[in-house]
N, C-alpha and C. Protein backbone atom coordinates (compact mmCIF):
# COMPACT_ATOMS: atom_id res chain seq x y z
N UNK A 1 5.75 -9.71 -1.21
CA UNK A 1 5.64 -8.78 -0.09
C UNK A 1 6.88 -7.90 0.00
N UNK A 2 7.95 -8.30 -0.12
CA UNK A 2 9.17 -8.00 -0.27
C UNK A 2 9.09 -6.17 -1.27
N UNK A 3 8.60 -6.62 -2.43
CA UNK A 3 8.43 -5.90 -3.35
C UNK A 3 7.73 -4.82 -2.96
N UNK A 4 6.94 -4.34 -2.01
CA UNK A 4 5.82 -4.02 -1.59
C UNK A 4 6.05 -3.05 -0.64
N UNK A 5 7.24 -3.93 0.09
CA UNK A 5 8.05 -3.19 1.54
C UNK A 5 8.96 -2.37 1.09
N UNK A 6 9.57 -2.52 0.50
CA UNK A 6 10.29 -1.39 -0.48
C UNK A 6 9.94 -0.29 -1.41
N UNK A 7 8.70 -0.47 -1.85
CA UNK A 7 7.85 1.27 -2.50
C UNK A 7 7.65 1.45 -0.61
N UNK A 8 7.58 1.05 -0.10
CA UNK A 8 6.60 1.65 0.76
C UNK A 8 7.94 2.51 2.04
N UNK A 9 8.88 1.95 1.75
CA UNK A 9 10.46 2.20 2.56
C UNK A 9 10.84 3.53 1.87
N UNK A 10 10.63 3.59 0.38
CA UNK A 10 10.76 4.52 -0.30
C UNK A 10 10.34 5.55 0.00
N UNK A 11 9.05 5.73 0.25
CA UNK A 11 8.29 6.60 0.88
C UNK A 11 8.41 7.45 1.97
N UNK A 12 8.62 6.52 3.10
CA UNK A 12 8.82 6.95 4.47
C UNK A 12 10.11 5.69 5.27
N UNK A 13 11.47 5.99 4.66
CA UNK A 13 12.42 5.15 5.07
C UNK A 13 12.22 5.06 6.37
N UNK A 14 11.73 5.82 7.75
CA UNK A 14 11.43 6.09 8.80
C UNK A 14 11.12 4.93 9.65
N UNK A 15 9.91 4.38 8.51
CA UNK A 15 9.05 3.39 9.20
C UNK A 15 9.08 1.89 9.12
N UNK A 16 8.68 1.12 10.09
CA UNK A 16 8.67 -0.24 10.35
C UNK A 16 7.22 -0.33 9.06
N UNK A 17 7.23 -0.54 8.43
CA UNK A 17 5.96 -1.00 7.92
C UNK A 17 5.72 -2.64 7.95
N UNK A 18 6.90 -3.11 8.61
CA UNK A 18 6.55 -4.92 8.92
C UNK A 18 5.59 -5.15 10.14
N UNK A 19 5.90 -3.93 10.96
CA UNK A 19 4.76 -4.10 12.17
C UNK A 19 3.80 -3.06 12.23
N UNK A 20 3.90 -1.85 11.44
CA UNK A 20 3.17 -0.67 11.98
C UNK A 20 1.48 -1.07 10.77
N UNK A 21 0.40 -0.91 11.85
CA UNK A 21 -0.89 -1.14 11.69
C UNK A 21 -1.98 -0.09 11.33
N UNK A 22 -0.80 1.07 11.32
CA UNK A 22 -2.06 2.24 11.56
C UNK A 22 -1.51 3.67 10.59
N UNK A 23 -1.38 3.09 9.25
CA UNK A 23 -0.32 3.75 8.16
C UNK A 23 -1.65 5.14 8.07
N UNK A 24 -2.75 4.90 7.91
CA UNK A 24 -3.49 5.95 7.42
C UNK A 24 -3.82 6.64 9.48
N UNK A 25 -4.58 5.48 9.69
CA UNK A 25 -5.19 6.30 11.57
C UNK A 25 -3.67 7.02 11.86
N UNK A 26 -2.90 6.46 11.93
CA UNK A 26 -1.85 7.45 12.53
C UNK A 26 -0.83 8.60 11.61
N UNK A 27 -1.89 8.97 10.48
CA UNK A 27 -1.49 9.84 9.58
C UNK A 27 0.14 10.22 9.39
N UNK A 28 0.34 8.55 8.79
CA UNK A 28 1.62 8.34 8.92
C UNK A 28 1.65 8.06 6.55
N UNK A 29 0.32 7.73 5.92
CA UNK A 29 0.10 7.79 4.70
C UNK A 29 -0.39 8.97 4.30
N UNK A 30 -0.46 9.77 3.54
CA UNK A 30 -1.15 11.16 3.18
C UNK A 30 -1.88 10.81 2.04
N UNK A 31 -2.35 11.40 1.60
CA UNK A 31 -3.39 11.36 0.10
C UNK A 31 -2.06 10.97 -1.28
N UNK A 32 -0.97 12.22 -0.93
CA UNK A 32 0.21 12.23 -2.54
C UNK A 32 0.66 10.79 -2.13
N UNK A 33 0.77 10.41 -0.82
CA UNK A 33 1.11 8.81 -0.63
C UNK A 33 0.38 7.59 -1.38
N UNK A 34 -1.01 7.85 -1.01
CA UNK A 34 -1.77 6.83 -1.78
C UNK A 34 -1.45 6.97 -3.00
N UNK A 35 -1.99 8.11 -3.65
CA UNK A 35 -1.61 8.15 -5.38
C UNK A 35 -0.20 7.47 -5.66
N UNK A 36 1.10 7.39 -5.19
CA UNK A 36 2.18 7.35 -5.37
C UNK A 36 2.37 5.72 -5.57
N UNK A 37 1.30 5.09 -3.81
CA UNK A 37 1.77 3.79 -4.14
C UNK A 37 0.75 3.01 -5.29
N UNK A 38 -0.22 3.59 -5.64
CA UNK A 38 -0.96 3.12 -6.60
C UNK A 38 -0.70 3.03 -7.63
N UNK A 39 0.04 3.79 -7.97
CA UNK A 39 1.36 4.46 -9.52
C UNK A 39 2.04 3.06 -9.52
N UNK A 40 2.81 2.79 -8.46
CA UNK A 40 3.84 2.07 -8.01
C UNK A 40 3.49 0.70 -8.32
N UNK A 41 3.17 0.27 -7.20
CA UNK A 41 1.72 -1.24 -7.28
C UNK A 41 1.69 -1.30 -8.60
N UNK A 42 0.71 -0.27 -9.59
CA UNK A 42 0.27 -0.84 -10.88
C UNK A 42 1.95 -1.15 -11.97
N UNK A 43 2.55 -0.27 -11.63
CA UNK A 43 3.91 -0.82 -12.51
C UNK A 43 4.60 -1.92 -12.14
N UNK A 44 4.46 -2.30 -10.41
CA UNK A 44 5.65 -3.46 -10.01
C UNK A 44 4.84 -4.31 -10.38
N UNK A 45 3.31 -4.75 -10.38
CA UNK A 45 2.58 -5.75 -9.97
C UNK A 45 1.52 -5.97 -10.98
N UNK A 46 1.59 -5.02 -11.61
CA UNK A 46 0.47 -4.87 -13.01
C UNK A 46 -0.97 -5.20 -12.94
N UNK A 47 -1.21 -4.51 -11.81
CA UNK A 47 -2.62 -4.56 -10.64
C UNK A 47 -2.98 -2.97 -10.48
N UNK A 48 -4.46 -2.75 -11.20
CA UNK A 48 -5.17 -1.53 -11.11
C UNK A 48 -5.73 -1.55 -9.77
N UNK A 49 -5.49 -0.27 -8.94
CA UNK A 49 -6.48 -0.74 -7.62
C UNK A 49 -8.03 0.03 -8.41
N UNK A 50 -9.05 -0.20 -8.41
CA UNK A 50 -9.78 0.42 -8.31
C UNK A 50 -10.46 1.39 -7.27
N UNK A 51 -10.95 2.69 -7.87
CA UNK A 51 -11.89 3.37 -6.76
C UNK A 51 -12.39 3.07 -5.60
N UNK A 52 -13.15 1.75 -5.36
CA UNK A 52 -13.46 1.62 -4.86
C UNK A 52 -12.92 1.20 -3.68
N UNK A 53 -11.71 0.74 -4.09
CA UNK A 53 -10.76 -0.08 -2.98
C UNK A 53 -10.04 0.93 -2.14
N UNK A 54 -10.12 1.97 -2.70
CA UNK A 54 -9.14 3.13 -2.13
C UNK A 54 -9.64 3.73 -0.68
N UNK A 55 -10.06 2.65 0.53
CA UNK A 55 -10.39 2.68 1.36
C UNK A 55 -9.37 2.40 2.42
N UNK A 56 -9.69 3.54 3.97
CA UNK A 56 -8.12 2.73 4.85
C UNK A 56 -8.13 1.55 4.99
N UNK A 57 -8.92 0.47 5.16
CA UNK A 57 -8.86 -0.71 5.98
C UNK A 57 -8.06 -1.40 4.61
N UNK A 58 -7.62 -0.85 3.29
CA UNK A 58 -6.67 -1.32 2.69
C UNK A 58 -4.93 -0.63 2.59
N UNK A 59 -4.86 -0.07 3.34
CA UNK A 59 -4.00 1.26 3.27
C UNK A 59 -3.17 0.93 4.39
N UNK A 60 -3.74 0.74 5.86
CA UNK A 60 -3.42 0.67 6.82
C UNK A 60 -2.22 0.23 7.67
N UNK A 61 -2.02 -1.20 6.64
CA UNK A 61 -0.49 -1.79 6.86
C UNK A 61 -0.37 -2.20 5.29
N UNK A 62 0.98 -2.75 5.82
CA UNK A 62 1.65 -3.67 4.65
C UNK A 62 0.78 -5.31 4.45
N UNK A 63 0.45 -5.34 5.80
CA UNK A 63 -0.18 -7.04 5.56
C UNK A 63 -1.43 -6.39 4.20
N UNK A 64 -2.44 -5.50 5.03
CA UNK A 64 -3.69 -5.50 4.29
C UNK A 64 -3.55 -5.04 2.25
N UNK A 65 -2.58 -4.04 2.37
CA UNK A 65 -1.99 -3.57 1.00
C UNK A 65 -2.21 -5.26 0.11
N UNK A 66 -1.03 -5.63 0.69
CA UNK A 66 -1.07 -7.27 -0.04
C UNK A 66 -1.66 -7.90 0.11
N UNK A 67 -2.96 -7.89 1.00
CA UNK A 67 -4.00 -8.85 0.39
C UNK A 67 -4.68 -7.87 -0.72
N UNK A 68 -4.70 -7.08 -0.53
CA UNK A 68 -5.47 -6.46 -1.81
C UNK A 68 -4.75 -6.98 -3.17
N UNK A 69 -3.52 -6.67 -2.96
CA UNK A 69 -2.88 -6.77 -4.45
C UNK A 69 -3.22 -8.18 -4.80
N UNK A 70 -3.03 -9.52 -3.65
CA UNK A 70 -2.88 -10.45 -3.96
C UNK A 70 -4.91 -10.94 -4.73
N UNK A 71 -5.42 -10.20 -4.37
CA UNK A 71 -6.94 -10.59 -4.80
C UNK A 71 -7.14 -10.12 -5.74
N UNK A 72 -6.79 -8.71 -6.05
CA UNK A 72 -6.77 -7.98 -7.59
C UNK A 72 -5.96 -8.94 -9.12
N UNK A 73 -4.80 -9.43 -8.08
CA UNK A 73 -3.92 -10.67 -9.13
C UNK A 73 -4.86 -11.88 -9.24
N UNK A 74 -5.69 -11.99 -8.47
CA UNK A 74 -6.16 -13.52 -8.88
C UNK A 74 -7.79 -12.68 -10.12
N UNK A 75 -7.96 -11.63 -10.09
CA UNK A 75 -9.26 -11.25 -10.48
C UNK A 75 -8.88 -11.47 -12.26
C-alpha cells in the first residue's frame, strides 16, 4: 500500500489519499491521471489493469486501487 501512496503523492502531493474517498466524484483524478497511474501500477507491481476495470468505484481511493491490484496479483 505504501508503494501505491506514493505514485499517487506524486501526482497530487496536495492530497490525503489515506482518507480521501472521492479521488474521481470529487474530480480530484483526471483521465492523464488514470493513464499515469496505470503506467505506474504496471511497472511497480507488474499488474495490467484491464479495460474493463478502468471504472471509478476502482479509482476512487487508495483503499479500492489496492484491492484491485491486490486481485489482479492473485489472477
Amino acid at each position: 500500500m505504501e508503494q501505491l501512496l506514493n505514485i499517487l503523492a506524486e501526482l497530487h502531493p496536495d492530497v490525503d489519499f489515506k482518507t480521501e474517498e472521492q479521488l474521481i466524484d470529487n474530480k480530484i483524478l483526471d483521465s492523464f491521471d488514470i493513464v499515469t497511474l496505470v503506467a505506474e501500477i504496471d511497472a511497480e507491481f507488474d499488474v495490467a489493469i484491464p479495460a474493463e476495470e478502468l471504472v471509478p468505484e476502482n479509482f476512487n481511493s487508495a483503499k479500492a486501487l489496492y484491492a484491485l491490484i491486490e486481485r489482479l496479483m492473485e489472477e
